[in-house]
ModelCIF file with pLDDT and N, C-alpha, C, O atoms, coordinates in Angstrom:
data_MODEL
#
_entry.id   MODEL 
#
_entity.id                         1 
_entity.type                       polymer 
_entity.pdbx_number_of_molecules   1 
#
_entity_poly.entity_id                      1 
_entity_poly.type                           'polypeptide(L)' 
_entity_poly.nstd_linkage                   no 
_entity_poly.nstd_monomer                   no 
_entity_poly.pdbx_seq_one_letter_code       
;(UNK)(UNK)(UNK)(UNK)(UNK)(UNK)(UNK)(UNK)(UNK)(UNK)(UNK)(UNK)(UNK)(UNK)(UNK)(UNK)
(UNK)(UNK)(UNK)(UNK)(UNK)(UNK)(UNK)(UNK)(UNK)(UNK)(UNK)(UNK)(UNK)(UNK)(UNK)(UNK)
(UNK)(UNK)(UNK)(UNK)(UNK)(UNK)(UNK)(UNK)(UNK)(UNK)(UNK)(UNK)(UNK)
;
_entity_poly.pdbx_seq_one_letter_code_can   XXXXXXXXXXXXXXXXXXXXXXXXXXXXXXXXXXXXXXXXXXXXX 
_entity_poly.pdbx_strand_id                 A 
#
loop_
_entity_poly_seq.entity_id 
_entity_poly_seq.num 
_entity_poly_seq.mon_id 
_entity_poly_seq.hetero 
1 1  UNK n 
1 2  UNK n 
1 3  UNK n 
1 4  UNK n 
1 5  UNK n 
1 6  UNK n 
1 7  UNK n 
1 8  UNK n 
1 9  UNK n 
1 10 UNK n 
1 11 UNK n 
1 12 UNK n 
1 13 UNK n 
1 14 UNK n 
1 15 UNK n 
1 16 UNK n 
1 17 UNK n 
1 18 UNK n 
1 19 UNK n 
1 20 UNK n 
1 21 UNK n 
1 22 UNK n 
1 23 UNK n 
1 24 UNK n 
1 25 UNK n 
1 26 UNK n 
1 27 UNK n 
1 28 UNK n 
1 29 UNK n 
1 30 UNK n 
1 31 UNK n 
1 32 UNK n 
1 33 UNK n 
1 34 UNK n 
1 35 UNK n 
1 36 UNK n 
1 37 UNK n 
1 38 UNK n 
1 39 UNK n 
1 40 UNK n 
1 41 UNK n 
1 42 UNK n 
1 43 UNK n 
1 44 UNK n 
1 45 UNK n 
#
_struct_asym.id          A 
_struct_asym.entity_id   1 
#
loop_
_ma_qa_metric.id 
_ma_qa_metric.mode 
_ma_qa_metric.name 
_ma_qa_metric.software_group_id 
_ma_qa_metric.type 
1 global pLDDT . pLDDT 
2 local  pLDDT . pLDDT 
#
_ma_qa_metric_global.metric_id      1 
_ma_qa_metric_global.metric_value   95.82 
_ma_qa_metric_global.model_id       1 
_ma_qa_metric_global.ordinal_id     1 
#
loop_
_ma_qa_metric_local.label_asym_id 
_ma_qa_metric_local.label_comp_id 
_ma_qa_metric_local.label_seq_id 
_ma_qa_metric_local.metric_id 
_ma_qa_metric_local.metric_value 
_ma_qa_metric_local.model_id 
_ma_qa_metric_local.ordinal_id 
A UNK 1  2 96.00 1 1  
A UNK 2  2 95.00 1 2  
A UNK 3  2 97.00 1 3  
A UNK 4  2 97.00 1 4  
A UNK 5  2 96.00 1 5  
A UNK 6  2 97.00 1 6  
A UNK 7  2 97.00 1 7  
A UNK 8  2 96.00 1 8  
A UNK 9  2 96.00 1 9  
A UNK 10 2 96.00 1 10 
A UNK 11 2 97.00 1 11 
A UNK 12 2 97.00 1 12 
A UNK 13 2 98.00 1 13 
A UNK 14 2 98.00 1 14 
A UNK 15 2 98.00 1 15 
A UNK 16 2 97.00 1 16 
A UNK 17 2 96.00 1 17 
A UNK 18 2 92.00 1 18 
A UNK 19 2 90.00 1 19 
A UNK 20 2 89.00 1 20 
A UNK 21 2 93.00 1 21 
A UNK 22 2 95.00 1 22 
A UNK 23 2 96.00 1 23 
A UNK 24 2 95.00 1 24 
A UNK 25 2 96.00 1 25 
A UNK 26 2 97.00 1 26 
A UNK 27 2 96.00 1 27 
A UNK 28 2 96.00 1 28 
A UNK 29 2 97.00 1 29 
A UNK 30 2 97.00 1 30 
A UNK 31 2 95.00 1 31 
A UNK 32 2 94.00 1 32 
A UNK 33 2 94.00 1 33 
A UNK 34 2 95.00 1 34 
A UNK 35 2 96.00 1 35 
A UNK 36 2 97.00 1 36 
A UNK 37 2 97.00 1 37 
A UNK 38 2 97.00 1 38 
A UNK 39 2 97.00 1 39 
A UNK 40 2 97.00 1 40 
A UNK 41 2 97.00 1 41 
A UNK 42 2 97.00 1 42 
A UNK 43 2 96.00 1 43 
A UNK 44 2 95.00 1 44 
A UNK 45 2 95.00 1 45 
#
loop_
_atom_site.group_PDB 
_atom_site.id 
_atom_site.type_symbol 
_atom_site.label_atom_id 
_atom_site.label_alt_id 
_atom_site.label_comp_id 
_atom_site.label_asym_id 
_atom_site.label_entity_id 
_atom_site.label_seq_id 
_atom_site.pdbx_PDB_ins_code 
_atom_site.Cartn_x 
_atom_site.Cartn_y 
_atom_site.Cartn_z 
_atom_site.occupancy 
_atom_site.B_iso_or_equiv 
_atom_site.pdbx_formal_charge 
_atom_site.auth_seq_id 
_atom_site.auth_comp_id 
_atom_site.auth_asym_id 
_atom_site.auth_atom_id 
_atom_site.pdbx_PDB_model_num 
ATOM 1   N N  . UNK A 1 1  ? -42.904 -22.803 34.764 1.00 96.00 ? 1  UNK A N  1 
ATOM 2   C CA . UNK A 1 1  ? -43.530 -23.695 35.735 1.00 96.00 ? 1  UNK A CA 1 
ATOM 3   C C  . UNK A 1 1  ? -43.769 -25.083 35.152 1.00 96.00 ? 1  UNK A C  1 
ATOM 4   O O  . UNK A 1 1  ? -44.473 -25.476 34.222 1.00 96.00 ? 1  UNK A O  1 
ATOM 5   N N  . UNK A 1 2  ? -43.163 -25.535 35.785 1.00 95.00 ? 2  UNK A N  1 
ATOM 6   C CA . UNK A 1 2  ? -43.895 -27.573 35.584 1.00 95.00 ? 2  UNK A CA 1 
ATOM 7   C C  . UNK A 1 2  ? -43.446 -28.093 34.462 1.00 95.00 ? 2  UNK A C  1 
ATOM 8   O O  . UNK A 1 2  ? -44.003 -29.099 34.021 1.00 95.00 ? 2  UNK A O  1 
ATOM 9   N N  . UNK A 1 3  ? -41.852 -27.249 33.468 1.00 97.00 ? 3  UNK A N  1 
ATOM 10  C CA . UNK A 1 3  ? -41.839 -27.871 32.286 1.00 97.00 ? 3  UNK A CA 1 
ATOM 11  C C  . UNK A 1 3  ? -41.100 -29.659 32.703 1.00 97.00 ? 3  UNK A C  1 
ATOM 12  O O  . UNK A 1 3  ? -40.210 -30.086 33.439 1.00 97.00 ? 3  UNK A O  1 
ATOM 13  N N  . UNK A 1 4  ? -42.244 -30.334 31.587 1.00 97.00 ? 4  UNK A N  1 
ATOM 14  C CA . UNK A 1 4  ? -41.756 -31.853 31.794 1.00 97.00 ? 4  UNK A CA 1 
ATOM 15  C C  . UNK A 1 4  ? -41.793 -32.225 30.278 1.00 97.00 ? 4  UNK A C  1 
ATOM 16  O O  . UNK A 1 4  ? -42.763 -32.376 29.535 1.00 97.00 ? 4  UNK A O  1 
ATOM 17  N N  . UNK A 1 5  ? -40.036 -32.361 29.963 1.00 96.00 ? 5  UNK A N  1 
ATOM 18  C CA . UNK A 1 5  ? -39.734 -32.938 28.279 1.00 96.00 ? 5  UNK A CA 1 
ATOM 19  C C  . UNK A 1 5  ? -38.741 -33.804 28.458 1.00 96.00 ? 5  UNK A C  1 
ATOM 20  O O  . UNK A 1 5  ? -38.054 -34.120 29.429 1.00 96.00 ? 5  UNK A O  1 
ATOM 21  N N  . UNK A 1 6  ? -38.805 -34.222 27.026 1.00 97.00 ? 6  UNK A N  1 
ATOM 22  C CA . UNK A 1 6  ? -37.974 -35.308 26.639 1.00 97.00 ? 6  UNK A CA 1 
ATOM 23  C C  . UNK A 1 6  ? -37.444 -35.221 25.287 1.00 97.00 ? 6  UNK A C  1 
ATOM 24  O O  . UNK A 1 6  ? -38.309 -35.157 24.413 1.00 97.00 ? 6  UNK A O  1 
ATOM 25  N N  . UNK A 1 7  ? -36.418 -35.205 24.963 1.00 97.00 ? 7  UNK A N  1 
ATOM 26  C CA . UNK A 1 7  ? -35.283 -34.659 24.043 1.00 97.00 ? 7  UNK A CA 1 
ATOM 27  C C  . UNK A 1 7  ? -34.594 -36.184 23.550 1.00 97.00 ? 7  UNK A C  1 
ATOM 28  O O  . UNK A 1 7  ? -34.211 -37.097 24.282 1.00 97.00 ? 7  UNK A O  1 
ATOM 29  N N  . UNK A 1 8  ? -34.588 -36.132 22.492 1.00 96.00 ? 8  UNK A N  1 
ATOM 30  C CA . UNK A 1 8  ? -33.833 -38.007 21.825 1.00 96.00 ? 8  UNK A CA 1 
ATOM 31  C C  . UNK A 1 8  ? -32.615 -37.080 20.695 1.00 96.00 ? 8  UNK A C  1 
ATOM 32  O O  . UNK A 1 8  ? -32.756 -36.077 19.996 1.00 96.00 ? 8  UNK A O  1 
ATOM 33  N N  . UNK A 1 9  ? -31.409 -38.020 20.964 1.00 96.00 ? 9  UNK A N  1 
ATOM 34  C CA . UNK A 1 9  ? -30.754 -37.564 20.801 1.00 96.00 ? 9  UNK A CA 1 
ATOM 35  C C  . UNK A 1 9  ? -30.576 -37.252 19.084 1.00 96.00 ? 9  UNK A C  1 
ATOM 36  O O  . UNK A 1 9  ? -30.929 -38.107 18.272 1.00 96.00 ? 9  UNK A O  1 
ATOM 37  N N  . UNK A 1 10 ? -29.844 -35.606 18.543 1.00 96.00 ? 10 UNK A N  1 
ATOM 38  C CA . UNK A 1 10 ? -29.946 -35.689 17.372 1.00 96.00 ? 10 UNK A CA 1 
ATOM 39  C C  . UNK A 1 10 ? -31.088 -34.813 17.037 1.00 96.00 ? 10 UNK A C  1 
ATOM 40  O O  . UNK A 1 10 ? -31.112 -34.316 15.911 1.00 96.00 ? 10 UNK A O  1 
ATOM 41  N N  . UNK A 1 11 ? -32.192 -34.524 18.014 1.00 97.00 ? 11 UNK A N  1 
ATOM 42  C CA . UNK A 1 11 ? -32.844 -33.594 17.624 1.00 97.00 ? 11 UNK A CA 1 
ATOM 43  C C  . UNK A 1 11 ? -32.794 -31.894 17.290 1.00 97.00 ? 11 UNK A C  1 
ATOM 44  O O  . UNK A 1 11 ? -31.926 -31.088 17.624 1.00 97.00 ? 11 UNK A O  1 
ATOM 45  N N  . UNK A 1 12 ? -33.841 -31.707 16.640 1.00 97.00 ? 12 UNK A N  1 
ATOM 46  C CA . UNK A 1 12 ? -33.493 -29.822 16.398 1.00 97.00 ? 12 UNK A CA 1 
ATOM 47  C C  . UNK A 1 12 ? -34.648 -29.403 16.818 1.00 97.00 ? 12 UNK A C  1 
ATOM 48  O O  . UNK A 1 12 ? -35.610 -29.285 16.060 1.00 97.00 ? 12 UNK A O  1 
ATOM 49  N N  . UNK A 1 13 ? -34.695 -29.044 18.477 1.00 98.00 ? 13 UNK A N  1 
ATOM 50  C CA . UNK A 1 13 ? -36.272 -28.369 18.625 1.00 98.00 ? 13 UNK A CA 1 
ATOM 51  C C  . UNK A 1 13 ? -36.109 -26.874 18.394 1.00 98.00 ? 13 UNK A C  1 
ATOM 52  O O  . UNK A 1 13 ? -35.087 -26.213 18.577 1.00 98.00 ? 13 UNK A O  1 
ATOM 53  N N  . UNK A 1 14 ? -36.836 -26.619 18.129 1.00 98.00 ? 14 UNK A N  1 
ATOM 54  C CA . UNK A 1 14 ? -37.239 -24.296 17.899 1.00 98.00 ? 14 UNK A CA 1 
ATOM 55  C C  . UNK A 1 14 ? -37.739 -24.223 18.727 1.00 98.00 ? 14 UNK A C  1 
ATOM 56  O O  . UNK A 1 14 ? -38.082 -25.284 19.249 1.00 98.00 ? 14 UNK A O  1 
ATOM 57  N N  . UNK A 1 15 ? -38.135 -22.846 19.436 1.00 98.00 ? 15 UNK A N  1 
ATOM 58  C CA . UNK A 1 15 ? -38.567 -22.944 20.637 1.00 98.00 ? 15 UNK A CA 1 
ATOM 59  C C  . UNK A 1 15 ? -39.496 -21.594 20.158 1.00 98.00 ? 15 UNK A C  1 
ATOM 60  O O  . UNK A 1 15 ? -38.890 -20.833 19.404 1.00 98.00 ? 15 UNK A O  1 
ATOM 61  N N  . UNK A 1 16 ? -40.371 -21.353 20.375 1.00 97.00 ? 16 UNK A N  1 
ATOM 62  C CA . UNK A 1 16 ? -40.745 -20.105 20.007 1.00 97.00 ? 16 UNK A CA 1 
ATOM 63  C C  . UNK A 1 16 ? -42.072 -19.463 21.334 1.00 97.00 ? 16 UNK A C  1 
ATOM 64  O O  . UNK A 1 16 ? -42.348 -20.090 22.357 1.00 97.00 ? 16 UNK A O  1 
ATOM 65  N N  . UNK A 1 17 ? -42.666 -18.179 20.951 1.00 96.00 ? 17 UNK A N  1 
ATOM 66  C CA . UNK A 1 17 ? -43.293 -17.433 22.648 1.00 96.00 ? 17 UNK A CA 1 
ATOM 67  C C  . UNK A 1 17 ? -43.025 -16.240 22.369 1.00 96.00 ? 17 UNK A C  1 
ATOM 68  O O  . UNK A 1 17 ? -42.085 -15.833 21.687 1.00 96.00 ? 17 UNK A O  1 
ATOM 69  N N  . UNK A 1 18 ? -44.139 -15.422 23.075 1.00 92.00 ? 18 UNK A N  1 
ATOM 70  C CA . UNK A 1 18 ? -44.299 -14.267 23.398 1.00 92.00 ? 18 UNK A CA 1 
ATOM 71  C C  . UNK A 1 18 ? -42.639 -13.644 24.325 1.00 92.00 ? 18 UNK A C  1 
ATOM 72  O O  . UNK A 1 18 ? -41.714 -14.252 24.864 1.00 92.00 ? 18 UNK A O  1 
ATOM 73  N N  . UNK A 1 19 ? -42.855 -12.613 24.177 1.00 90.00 ? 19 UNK A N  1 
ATOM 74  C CA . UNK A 1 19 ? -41.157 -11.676 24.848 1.00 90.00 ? 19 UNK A CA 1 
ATOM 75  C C  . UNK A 1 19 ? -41.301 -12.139 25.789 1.00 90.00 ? 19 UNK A C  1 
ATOM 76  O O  . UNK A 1 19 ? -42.505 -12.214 26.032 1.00 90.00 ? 19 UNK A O  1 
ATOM 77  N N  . UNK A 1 20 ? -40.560 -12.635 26.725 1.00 89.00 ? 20 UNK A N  1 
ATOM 78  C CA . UNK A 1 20 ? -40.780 -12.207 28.410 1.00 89.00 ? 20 UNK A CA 1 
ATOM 79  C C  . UNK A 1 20 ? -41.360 -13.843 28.424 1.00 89.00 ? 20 UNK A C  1 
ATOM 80  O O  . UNK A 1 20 ? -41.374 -13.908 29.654 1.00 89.00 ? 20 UNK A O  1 
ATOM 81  N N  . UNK A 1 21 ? -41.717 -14.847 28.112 1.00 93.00 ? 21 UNK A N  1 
ATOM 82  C CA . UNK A 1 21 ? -42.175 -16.112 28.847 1.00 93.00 ? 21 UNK A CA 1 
ATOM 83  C C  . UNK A 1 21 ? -41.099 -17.170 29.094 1.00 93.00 ? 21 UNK A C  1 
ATOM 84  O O  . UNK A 1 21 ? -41.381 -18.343 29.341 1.00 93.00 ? 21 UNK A O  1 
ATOM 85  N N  . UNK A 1 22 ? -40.101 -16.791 29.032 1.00 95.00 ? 22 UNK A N  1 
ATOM 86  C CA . UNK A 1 22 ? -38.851 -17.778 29.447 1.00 95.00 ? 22 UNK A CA 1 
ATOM 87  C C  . UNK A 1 22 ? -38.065 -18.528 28.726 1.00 95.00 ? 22 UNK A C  1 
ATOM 88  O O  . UNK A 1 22 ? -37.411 -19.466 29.180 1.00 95.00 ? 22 UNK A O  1 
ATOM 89  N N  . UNK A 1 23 ? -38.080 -18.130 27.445 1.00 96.00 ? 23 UNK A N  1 
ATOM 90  C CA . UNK A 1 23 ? -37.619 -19.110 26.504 1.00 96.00 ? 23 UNK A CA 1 
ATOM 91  C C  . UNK A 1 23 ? -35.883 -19.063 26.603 1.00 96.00 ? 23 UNK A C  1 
ATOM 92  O O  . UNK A 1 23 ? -35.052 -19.968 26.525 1.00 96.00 ? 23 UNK A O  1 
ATOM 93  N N  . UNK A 1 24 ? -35.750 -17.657 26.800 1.00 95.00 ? 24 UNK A N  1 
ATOM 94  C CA . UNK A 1 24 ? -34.237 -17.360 26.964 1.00 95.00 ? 24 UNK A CA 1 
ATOM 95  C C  . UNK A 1 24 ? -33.240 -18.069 28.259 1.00 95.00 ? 24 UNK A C  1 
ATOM 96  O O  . UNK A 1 24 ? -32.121 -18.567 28.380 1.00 95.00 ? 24 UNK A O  1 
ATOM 97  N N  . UNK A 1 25 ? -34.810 -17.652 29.369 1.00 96.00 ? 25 UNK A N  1 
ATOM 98  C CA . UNK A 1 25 ? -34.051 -18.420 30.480 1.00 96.00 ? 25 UNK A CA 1 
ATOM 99  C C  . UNK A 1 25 ? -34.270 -20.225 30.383 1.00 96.00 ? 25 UNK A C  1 
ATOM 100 O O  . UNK A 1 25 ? -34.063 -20.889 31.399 1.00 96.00 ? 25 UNK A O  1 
ATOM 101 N N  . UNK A 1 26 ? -34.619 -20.776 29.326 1.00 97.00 ? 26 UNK A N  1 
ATOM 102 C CA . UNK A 1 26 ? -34.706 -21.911 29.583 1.00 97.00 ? 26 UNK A CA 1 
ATOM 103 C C  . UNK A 1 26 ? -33.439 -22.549 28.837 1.00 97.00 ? 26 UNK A C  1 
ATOM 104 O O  . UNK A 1 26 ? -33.051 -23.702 29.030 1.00 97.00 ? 26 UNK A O  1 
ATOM 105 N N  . UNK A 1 27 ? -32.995 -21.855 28.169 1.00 96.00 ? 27 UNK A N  1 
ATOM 106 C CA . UNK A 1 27 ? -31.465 -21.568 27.238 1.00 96.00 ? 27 UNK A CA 1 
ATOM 107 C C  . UNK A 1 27 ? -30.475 -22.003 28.266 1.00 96.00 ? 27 UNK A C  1 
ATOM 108 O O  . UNK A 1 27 ? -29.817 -23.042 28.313 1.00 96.00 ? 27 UNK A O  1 
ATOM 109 N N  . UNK A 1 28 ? -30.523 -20.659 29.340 1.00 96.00 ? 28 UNK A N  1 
ATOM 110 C CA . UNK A 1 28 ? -29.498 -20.698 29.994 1.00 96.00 ? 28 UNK A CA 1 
ATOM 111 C C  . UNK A 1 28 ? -29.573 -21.928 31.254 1.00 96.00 ? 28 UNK A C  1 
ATOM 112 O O  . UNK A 1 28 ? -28.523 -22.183 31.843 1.00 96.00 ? 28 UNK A O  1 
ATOM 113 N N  . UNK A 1 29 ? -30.776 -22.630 31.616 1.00 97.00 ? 29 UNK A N  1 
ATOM 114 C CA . UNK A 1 29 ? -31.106 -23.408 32.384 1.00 97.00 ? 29 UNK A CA 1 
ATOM 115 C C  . UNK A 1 29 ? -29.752 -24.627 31.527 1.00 97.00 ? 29 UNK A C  1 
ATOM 116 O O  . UNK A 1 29 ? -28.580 -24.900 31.785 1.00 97.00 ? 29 UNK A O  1 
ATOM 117 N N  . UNK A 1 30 ? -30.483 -24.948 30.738 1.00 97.00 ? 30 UNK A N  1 
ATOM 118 C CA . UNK A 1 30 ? -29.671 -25.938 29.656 1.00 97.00 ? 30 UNK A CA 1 
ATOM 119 C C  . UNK A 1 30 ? -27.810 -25.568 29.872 1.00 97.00 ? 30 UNK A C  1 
ATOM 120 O O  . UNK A 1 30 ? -26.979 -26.366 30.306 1.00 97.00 ? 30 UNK A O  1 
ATOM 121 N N  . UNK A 1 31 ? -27.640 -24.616 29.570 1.00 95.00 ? 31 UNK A N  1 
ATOM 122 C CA . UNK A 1 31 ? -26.379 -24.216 29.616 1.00 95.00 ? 31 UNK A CA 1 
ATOM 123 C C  . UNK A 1 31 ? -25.457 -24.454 30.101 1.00 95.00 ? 31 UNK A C  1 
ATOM 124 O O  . UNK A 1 31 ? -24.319 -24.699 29.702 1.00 95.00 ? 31 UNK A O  1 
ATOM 125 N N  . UNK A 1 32 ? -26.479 -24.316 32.158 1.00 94.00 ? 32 UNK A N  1 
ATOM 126 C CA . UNK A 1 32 ? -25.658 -24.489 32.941 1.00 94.00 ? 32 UNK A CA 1 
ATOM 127 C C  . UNK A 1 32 ? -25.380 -23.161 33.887 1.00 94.00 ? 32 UNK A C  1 
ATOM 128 O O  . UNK A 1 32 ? -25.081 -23.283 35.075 1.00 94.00 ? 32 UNK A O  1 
ATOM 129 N N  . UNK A 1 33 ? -25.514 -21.853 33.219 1.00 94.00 ? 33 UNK A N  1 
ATOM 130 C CA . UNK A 1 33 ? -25.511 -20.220 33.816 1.00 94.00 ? 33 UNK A CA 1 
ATOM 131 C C  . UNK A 1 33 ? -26.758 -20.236 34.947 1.00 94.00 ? 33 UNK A C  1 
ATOM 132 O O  . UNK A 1 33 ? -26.691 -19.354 35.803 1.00 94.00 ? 33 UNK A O  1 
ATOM 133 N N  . UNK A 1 34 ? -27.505 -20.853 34.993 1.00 95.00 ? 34 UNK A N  1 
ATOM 134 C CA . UNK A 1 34 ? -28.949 -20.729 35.757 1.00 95.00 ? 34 UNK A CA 1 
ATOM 135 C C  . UNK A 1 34 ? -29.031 -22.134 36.610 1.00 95.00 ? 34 UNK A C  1 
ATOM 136 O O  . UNK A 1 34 ? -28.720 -23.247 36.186 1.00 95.00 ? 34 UNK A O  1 
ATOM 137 N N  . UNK A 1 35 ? -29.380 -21.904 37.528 1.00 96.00 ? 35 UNK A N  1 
ATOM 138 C CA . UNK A 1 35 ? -29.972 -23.514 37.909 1.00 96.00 ? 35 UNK A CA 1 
ATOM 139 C C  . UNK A 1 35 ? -31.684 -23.603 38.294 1.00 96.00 ? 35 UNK A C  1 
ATOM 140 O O  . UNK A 1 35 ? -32.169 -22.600 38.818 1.00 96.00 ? 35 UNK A O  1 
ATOM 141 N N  . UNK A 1 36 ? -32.350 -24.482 38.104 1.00 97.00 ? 36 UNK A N  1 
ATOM 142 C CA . UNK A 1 36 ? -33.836 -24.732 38.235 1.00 97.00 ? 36 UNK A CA 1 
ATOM 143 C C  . UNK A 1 36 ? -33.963 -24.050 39.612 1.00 97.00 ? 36 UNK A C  1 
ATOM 144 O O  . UNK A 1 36 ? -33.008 -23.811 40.351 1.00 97.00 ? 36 UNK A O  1 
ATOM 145 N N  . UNK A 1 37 ? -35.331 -23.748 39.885 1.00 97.00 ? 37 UNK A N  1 
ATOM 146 C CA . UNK A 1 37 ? -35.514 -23.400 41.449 1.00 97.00 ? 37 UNK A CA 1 
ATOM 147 C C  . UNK A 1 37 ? -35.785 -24.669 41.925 1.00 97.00 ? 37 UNK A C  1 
ATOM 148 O O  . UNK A 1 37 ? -35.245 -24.991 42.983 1.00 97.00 ? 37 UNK A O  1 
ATOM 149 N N  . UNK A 1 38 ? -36.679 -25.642 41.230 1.00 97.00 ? 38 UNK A N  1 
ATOM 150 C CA . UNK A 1 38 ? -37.080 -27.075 41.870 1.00 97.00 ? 38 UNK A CA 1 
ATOM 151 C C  . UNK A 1 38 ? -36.961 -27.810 40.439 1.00 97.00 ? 38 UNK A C  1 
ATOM 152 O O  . UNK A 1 38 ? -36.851 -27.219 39.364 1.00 97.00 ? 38 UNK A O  1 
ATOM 153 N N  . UNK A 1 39 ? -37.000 -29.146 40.612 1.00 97.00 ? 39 UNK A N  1 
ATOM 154 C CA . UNK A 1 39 ? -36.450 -29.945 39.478 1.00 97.00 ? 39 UNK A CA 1 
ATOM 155 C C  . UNK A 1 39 ? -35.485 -30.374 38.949 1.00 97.00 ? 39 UNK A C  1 
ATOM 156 O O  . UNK A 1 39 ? -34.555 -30.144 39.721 1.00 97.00 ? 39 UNK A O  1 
ATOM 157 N N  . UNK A 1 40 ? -35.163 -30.817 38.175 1.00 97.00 ? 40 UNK A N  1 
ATOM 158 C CA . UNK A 1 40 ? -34.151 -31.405 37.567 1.00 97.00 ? 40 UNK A CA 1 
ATOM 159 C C  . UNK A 1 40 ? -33.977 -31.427 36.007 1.00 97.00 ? 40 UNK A C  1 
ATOM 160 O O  . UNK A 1 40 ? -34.876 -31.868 35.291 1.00 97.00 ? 40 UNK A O  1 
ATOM 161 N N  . UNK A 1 41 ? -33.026 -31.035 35.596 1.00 97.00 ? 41 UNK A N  1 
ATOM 162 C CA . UNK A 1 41 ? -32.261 -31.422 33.948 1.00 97.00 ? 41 UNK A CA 1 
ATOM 163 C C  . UNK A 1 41 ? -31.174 -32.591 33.737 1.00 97.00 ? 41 UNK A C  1 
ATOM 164 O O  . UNK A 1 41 ? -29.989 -32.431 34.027 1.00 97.00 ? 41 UNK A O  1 
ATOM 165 N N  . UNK A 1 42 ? -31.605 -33.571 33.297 1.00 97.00 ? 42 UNK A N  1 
ATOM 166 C CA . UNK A 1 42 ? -30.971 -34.742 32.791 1.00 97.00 ? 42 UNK A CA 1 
ATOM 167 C C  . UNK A 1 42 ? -30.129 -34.911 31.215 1.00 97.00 ? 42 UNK A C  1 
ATOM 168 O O  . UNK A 1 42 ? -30.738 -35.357 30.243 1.00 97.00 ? 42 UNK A O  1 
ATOM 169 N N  . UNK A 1 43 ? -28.707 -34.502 31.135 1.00 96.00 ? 43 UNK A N  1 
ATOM 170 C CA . UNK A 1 43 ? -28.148 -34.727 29.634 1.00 96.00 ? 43 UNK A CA 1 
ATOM 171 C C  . UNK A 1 43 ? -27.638 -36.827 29.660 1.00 96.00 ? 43 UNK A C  1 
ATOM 172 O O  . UNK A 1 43 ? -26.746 -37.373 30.310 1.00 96.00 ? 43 UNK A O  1 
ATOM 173 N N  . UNK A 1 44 ? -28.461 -37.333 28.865 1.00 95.00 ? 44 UNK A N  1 
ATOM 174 C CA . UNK A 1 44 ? -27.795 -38.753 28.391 1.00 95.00 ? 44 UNK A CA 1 
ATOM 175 C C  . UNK A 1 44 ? -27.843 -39.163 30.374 1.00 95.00 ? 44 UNK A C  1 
ATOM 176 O O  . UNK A 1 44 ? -26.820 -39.594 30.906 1.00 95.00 ? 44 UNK A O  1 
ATOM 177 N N  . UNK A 1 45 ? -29.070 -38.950 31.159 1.00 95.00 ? 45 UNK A N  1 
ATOM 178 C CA . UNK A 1 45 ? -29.504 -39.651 31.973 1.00 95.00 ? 45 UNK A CA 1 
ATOM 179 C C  . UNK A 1 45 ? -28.549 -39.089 33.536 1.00 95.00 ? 45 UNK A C  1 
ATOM 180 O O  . UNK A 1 45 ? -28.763 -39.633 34.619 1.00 95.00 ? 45 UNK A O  1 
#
C-alpha cells in the first residue's frame, strides 16, 4: 500500500521483511510480470 520511492541511478537497495509482506511481489512489479493495482512505476522518467 502507498509505496512512494525514489531510486538514483547506480544504486544497490536490499530489501528486507517478514515472509508474506510483498517484497517478492514488488520484484515482480519492477519486472514487469505484475502490474500495480493503482499507481505508477517510472524507469529514467
Amino acid at each position: 500500500e502507498n509505496l512512494r520511492l525514489d531510486i538514483a541511478d547506480h544504486e544497490f537497495v536490499t530489501i528486507v521483511g517478514a515472509s508474506g509482506c510483498g517484497k517478492s511481489t514488488f520484484l515482480r512489479l519492477l519486472l514487469g510480470t505484475e502490474q500495480p493495482t493503482s499507481g505508477s512505476i517510472l524507469i529514467d522518467g
